[in-house]
Protein backbone atom coordinates (compact mmCIF):
# COMPACT_ATOMS: atom_id res chain seq x y z
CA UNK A 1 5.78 -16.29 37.67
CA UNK A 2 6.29 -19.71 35.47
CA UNK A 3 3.87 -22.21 36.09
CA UNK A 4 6.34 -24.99 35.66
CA UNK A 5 7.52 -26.06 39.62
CA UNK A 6 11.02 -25.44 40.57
CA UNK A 7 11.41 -28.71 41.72
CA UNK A 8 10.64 -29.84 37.54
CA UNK A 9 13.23 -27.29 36.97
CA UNK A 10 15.82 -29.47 38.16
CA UNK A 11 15.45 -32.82 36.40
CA UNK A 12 15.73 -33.33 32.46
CA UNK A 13 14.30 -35.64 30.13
CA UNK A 14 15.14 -39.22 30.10
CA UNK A 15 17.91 -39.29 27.65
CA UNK A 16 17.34 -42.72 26.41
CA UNK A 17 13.65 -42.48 25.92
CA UNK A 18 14.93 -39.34 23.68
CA UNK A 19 16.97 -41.47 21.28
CA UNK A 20 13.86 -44.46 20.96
CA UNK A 21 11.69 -41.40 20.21
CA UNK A 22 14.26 -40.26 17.27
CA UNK A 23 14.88 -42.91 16.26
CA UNK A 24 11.40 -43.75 15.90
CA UNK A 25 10.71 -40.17 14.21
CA UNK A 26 13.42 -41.03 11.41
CA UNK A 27 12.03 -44.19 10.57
CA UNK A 28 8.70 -43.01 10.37
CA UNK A 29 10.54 -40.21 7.69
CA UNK A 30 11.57 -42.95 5.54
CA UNK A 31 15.04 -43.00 7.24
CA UNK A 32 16.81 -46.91 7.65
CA UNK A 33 17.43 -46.05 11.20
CA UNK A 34 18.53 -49.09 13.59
CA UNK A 35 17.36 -48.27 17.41
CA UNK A 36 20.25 -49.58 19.80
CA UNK A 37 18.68 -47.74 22.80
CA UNK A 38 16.27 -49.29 24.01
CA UNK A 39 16.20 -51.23 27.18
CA UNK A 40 13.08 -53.93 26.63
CA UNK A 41 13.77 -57.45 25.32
CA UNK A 42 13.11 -57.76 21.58
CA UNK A 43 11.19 -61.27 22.66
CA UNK A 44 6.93 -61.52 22.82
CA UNK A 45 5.56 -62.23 26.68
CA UNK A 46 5.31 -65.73 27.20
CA UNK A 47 1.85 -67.44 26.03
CA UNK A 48 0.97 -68.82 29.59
CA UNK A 49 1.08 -65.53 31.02
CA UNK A 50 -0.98 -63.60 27.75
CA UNK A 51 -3.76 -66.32 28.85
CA UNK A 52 -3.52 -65.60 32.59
CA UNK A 53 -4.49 -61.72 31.74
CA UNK A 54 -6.90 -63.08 29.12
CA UNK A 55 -8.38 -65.03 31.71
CA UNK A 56 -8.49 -62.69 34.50
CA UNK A 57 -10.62 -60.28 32.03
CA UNK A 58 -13.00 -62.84 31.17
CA UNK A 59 -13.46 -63.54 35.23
CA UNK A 60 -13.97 -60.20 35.65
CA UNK A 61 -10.66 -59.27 37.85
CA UNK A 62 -11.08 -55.95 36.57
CA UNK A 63 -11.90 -53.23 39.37
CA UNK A 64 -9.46 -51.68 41.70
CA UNK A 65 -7.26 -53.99 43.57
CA UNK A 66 -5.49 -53.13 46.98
CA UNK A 67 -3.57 -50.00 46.55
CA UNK A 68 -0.06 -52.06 46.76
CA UNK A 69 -0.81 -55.41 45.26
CA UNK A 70 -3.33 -58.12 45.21
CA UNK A 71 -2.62 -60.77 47.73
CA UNK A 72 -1.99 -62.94 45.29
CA UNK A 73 0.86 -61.22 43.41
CA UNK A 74 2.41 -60.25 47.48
CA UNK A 75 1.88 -64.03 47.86
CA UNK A 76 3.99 -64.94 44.51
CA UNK A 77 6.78 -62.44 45.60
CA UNK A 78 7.15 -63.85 48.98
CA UNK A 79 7.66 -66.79 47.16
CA UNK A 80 10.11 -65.79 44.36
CA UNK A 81 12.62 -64.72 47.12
CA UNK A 82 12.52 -67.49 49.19
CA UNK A 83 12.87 -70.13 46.01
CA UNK A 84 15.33 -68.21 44.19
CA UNK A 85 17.04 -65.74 47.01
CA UNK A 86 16.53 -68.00 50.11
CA UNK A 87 14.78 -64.71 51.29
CA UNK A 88 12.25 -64.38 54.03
CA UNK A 89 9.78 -62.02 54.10
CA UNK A 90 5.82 -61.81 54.99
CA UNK A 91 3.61 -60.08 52.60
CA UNK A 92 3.24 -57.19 54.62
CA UNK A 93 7.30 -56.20 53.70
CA UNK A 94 5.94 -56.21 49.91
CA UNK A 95 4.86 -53.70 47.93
CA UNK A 96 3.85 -53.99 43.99
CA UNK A 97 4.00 -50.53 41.54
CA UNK A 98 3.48 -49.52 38.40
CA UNK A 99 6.47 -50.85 37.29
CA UNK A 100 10.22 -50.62 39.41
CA UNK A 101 10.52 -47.32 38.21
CA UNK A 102 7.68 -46.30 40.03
CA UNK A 103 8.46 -48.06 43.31
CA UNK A 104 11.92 -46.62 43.53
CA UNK A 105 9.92 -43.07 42.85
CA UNK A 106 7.78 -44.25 45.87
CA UNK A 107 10.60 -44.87 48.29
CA UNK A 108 12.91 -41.86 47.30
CA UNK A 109 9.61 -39.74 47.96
CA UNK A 110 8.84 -41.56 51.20
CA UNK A 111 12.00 -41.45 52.97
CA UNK A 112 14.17 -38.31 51.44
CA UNK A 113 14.45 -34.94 53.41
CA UNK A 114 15.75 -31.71 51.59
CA UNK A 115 19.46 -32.06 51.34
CA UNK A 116 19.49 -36.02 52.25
CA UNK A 117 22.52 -37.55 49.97
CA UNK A 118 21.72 -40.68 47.84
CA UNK A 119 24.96 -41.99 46.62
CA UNK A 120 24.64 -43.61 43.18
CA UNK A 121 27.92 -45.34 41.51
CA UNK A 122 28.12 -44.05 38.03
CA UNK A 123 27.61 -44.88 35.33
CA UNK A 124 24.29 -45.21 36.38
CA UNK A 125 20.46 -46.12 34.98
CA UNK A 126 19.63 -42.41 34.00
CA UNK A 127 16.51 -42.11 36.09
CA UNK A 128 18.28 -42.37 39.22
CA UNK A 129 19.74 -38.47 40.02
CA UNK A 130 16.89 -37.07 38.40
CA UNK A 131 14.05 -39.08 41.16
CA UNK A 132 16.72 -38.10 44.32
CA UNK A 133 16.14 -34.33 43.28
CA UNK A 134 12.36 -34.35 42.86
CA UNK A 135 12.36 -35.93 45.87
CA UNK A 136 14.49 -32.98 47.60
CA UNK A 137 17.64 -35.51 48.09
CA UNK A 138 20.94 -34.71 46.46
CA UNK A 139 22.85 -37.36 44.28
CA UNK A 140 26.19 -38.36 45.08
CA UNK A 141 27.61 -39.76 42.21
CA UNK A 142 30.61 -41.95 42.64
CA UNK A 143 32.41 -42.16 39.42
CA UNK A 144 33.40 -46.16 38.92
CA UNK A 145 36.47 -46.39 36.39
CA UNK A 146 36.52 -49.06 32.98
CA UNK A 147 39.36 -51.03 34.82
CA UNK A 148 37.26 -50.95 38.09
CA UNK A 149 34.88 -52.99 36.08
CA UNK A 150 31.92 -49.43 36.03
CA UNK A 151 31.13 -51.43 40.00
CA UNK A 152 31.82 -48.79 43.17
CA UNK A 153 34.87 -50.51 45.69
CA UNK A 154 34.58 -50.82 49.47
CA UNK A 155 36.96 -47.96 49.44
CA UNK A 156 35.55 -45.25 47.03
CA UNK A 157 32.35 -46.54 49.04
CA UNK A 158 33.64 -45.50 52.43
CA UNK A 159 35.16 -42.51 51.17
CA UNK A 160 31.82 -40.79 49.61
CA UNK A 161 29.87 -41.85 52.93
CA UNK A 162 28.95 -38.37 54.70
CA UNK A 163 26.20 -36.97 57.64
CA UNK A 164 23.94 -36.75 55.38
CA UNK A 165 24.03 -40.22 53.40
CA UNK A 166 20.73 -41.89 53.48
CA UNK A 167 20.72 -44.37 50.37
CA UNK A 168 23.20 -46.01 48.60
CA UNK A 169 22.17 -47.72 45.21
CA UNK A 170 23.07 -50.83 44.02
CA UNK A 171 22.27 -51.75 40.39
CA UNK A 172 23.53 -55.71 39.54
CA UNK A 173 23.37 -56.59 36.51
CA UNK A 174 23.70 -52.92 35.67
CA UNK A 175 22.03 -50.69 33.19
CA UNK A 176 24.42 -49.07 31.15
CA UNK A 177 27.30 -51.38 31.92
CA UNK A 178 26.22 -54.91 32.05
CA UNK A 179 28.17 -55.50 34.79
CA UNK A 180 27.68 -57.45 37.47
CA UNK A 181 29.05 -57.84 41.31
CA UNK A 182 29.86 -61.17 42.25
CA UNK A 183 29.23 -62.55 46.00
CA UNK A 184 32.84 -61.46 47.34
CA UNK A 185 32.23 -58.05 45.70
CA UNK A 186 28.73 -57.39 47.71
CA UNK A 187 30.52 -58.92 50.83
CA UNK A 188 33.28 -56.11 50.37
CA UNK A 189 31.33 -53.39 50.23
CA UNK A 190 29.00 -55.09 52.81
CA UNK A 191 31.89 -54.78 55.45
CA UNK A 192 31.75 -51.13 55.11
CA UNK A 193 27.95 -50.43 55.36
CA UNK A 194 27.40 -52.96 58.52
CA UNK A 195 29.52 -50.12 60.11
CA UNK A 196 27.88 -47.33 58.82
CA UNK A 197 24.48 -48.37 60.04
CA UNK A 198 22.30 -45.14 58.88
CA UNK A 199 22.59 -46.44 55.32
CA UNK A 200 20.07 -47.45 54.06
CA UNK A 201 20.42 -50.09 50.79
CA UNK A 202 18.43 -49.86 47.54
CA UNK A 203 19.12 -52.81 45.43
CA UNK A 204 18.10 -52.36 42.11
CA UNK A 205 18.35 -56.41 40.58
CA UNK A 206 15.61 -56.38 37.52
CA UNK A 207 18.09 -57.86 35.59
CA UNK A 208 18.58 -60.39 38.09
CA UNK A 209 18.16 -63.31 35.56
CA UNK A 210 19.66 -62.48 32.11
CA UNK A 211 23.26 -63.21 33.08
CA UNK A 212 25.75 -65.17 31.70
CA UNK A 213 28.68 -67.63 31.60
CA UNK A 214 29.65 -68.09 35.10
CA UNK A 215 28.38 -64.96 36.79
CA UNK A 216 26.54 -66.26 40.22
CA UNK A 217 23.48 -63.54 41.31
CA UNK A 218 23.76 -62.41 44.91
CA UNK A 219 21.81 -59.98 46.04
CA UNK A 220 23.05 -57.77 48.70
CA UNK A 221 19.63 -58.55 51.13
CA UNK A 222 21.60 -62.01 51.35
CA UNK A 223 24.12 -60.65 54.03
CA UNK A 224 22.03 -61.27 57.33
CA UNK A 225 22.85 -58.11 58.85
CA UNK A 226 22.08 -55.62 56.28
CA UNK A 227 18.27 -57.20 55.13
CA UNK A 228 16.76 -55.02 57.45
CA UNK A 229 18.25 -51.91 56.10
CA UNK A 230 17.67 -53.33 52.17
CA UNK A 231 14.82 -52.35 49.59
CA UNK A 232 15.06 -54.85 46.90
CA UNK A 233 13.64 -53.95 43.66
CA UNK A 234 12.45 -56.06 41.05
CA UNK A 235 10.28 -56.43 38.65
CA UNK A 236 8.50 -58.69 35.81
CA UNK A 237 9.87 -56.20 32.54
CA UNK A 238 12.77 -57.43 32.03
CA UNK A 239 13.37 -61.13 32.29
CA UNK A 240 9.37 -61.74 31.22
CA UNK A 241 9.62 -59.52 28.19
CA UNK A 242 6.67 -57.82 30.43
CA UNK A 243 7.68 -53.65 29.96
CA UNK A 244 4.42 -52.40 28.44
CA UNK A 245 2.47 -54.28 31.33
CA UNK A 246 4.00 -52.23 34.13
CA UNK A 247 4.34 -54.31 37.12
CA UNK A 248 7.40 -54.22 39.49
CA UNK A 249 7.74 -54.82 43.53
CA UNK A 250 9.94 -54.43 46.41
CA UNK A 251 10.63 -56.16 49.37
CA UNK A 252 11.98 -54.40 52.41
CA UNK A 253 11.37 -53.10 56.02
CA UNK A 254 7.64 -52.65 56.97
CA UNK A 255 8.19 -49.27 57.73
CA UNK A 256 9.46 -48.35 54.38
CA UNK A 257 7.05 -50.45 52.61
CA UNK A 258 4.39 -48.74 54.37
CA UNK A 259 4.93 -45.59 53.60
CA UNK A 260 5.46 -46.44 49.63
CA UNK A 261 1.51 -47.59 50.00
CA UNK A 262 1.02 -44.37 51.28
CA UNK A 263 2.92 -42.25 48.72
CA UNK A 264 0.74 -44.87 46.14
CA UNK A 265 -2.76 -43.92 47.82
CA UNK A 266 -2.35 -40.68 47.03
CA UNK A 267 -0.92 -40.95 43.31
CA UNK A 268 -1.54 -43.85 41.10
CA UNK A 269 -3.26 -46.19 43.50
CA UNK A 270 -3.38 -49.70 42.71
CA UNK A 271 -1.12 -51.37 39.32
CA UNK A 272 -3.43 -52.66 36.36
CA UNK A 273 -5.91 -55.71 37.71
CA UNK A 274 -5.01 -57.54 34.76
CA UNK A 275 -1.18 -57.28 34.70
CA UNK A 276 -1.49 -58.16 38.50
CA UNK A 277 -3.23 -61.69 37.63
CA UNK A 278 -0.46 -62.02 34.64
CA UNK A 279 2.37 -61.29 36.95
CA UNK A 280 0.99 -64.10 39.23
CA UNK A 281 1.39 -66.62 36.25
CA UNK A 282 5.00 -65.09 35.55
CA UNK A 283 6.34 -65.36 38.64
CA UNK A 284 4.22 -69.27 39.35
CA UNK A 285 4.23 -70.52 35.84
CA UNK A 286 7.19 -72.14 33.66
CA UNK A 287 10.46 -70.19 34.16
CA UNK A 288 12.34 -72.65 31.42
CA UNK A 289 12.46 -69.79 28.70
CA UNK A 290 14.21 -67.44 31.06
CA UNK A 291 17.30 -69.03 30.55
CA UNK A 292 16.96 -69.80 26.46
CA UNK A 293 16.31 -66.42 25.98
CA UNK A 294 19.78 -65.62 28.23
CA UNK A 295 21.31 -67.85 26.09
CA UNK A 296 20.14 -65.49 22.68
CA UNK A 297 21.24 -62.68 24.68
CA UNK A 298 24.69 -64.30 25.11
CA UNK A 299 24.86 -64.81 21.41
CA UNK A 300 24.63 -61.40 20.47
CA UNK A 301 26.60 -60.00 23.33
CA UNK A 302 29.56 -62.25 22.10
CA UNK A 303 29.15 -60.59 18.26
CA UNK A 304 28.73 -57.49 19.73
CA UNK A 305 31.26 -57.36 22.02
CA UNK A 306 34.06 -59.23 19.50
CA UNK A 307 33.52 -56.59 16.50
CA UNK A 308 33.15 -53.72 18.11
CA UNK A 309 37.06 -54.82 19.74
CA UNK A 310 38.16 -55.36 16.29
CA UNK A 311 37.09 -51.43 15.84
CA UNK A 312 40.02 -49.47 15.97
CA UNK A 313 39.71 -46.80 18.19
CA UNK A 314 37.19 -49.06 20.14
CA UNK A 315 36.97 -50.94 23.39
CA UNK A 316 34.41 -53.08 25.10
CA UNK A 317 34.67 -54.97 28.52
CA UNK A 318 32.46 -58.20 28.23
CA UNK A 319 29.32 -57.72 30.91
CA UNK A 320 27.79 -60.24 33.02
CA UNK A 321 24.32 -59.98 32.08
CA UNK A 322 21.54 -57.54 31.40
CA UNK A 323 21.60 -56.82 27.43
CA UNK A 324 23.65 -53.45 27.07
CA UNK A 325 27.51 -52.45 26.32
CA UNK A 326 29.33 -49.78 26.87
CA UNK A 327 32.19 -49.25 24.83
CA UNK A 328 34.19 -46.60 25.06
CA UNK A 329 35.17 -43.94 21.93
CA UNK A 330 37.76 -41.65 24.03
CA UNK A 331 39.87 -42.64 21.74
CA UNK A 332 38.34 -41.76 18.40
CA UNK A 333 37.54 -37.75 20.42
CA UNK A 334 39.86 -34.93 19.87
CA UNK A 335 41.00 -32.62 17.20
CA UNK A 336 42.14 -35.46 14.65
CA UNK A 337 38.12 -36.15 14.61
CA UNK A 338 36.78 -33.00 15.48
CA UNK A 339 34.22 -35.00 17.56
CA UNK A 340 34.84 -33.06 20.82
CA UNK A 341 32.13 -35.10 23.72
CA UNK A 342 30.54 -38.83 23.47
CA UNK A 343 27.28 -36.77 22.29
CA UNK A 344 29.33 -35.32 18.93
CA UNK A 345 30.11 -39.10 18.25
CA UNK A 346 26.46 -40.60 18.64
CA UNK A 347 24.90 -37.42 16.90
CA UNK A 348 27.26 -38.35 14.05
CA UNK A 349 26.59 -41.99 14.29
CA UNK A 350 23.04 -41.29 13.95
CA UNK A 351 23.42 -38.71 11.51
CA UNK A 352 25.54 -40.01 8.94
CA UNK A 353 25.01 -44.02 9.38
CA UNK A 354 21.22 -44.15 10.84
CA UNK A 355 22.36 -46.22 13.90
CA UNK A 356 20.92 -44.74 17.31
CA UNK A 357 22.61 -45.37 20.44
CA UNK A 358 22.81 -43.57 24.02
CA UNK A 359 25.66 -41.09 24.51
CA UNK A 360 27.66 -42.22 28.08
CA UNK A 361 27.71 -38.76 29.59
CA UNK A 362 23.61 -39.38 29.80
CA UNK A 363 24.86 -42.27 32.17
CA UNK A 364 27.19 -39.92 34.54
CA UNK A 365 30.50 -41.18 32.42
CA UNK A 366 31.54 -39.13 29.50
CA UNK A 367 33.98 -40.49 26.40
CA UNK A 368 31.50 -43.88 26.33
CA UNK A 369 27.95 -45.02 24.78
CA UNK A 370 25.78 -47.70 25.50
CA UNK A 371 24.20 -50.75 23.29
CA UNK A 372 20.73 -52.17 23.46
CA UNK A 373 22.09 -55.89 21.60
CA UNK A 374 18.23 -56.63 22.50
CA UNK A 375 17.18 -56.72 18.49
CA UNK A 376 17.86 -59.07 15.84
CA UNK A 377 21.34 -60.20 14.78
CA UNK A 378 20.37 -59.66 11.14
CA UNK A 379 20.03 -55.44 12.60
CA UNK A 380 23.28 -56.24 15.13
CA UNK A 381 25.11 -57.44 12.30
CA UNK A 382 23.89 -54.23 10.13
CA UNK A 383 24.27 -51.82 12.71
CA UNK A 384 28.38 -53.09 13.54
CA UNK A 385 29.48 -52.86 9.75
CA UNK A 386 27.94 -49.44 10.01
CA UNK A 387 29.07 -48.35 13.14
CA UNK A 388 33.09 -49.91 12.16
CA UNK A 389 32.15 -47.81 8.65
CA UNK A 390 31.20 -44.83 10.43
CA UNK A 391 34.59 -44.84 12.80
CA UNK A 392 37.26 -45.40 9.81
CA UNK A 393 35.84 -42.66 8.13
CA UNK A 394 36.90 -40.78 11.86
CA UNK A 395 40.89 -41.55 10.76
């Protein structure tokens, strides 16, 4: 008899946490290696918020804290969606995590029955499937095409909607893709899940403020009639440059909420003390840096984006926001390159011109790979001369 559960059995690895790790391995070797996989800003957390944890320490806000969030912090969120999402919501629909990947855990484990379908557009953030099946659920992935945009339409929508559908998640910005769904685009598929009312909605919008050019937010809790069937996710990683303090929240029916506290009690209990108090600060404080850092991000999506197009064998839609691409190689796989899968080409990459990236089939989309552009330009510029190096010597 193993000792290892069946339900582990299931799940794999985090793929992209497996390419920071080698590439972090082959640096420490001596090895020139430029990471393009990770998904944290390059940027430092803001001073103002450093000083609200320093703070907080020095007052002594160290012991436990509620199990799902300091007043406080609930207090700040109920805030943050009503200034910036013309939300309403009372601090008893909040609940605060060890970061969003742990409140999504919380609310797949809450609500998901063995056999209960969670249908996740792909490509998708690579956590997703693997959380629906330690839950007991069963992934439905809904395979969104490079001319759709990588975003799921009202019809492939109402088409993968079954008995047993319990979840649908929405990821805007995305991680892999960048991409985000406008207003009319929500509204669409909003028109098919007011009429299939046992959906539930997991919107997953951490990348809610790095976005770019004209690309309005809307979140799908907007539509009136579906914010009562909507978990909104956020979180203070991403647009704070916050990812080793752990902090993210949702906002959603008190039921649901509820029983995330519950599935919290008995696992983690409360978030850090001191990230709590600093989250406070992030989501009060100055929010002017948000956008100048959008507008670095923009700058090296635009280089990004135009050399890898002048790649032969290369293409790469331009995303929305977040700070990932995810160009597509189908064209340089096949028996001319003897690179047979997506994984052949970024094992090769890595192999023969130190540049690590995340193979697409780790996203649910094989014959792409995704970019982290959230380093330097002096290592963006390195990394495209090697990958365009790396994909002539292909021909």
């Amino acid at each position: 008899m193993s000792i290892i559960s069946d339900s582990l059995k299931r799940i794999k690895p985090s793929p992209t946490i497996a390419v920071t790790q080698k590439a972090r391995e082959l640096r420490a070797a001596g090895k020139d290696v430029i990471g393009l996989g990770a998904g944290e800003p390059d940027f430092d957390t803001p001073e103002n918020i450093k000083q609200a944890a320093i703070k907080a320490i020095e007052n002594g806000d160290t012991k436990y804290t509620a199990v799902d969030g300091t007043p406080a912090l609930k207090n700040a969120i109920v805030e943050k969606f009503k200034r910036e999402n013309n939300l309403d919501y009372s601090t008893d629909q909040i609940t605060v995590g060890t970061g969003g990947k742990q409140v999504l855990y919380n609310a797949f484990m809450a609500t998901l029955n063995k056999g209960d379908e969670v249908i996740i557009p792909a490509p998708f953030w690579v956590s997703y499937p693997d959380m629906v099946l330690l839950a007991g659920g069963k992934p439905k992935i809904v395979k969104c095409t490079e001319e759709e945009g990588f975003k799921i339409t009202p019809k492939k929508l109402k088409k993968a909607i079954g008995k047993k559908t319990k979840w649908l998640i929405l990821n805007s910005p995305s991680n892999p893709t960048g991409a985000g769904y406008s207003k009319n685009e929500i509204e669409g598929l909003a028109k098919v899940l007011i009429k299939n009312k046992k959906v539930q909605i997991l919107s997953d919008d951490i990348y809610e403020h790095i976005k770019y050019d004209d690309f309005n937010f809307y979140t799908i809790a907007q539509n009136s009639k579906l914010k009562d069937r909507t978990l909104t996710m956020n979180g203070v990683s991403k647009s704070y440059a916050m990812t080793g303090w752990r902090i993210g929240y949702a906002a959603g029916p008190k039921e649901i909420i509820k029983a995330i506290g519950k599935i919290q009690s008995q696992s983690t209990s409360n978030p850090s003390s001191v990230s709590q108090a600093a989250a406070v600060e992030a989501l009060n404080g100055k929010q002017d840096f948000i956008q100048e850092r959008s507008d670095a991000f923009k700058e090296r999506r635009d280089f990004v984006v135009n050399s890898l197009n002048s790649i032969k064998g290369i293409n790469c839609l331009t995303p929305n926001g977040a700070f990932y691409v995810f160009p597509s190689c189908k064209k340089l796989l096949g028996k001319k390159t003897k690179l047979k899968t997506d994984t052949d080409f970024v094992r090769e990459l890595l192999e023969k011109q130190n540049v690590a990236v995340v193979q697409g089939s780790a996203f649910g989309l094989d014959g792409y790979f995704r970019i982290s552009y959230a380093t330097s330009m002096e290592n963006l510029k390195k990394a495209m001369e090697r990958i365009k190096s790396f994909c002539e010597s292909l021909s």
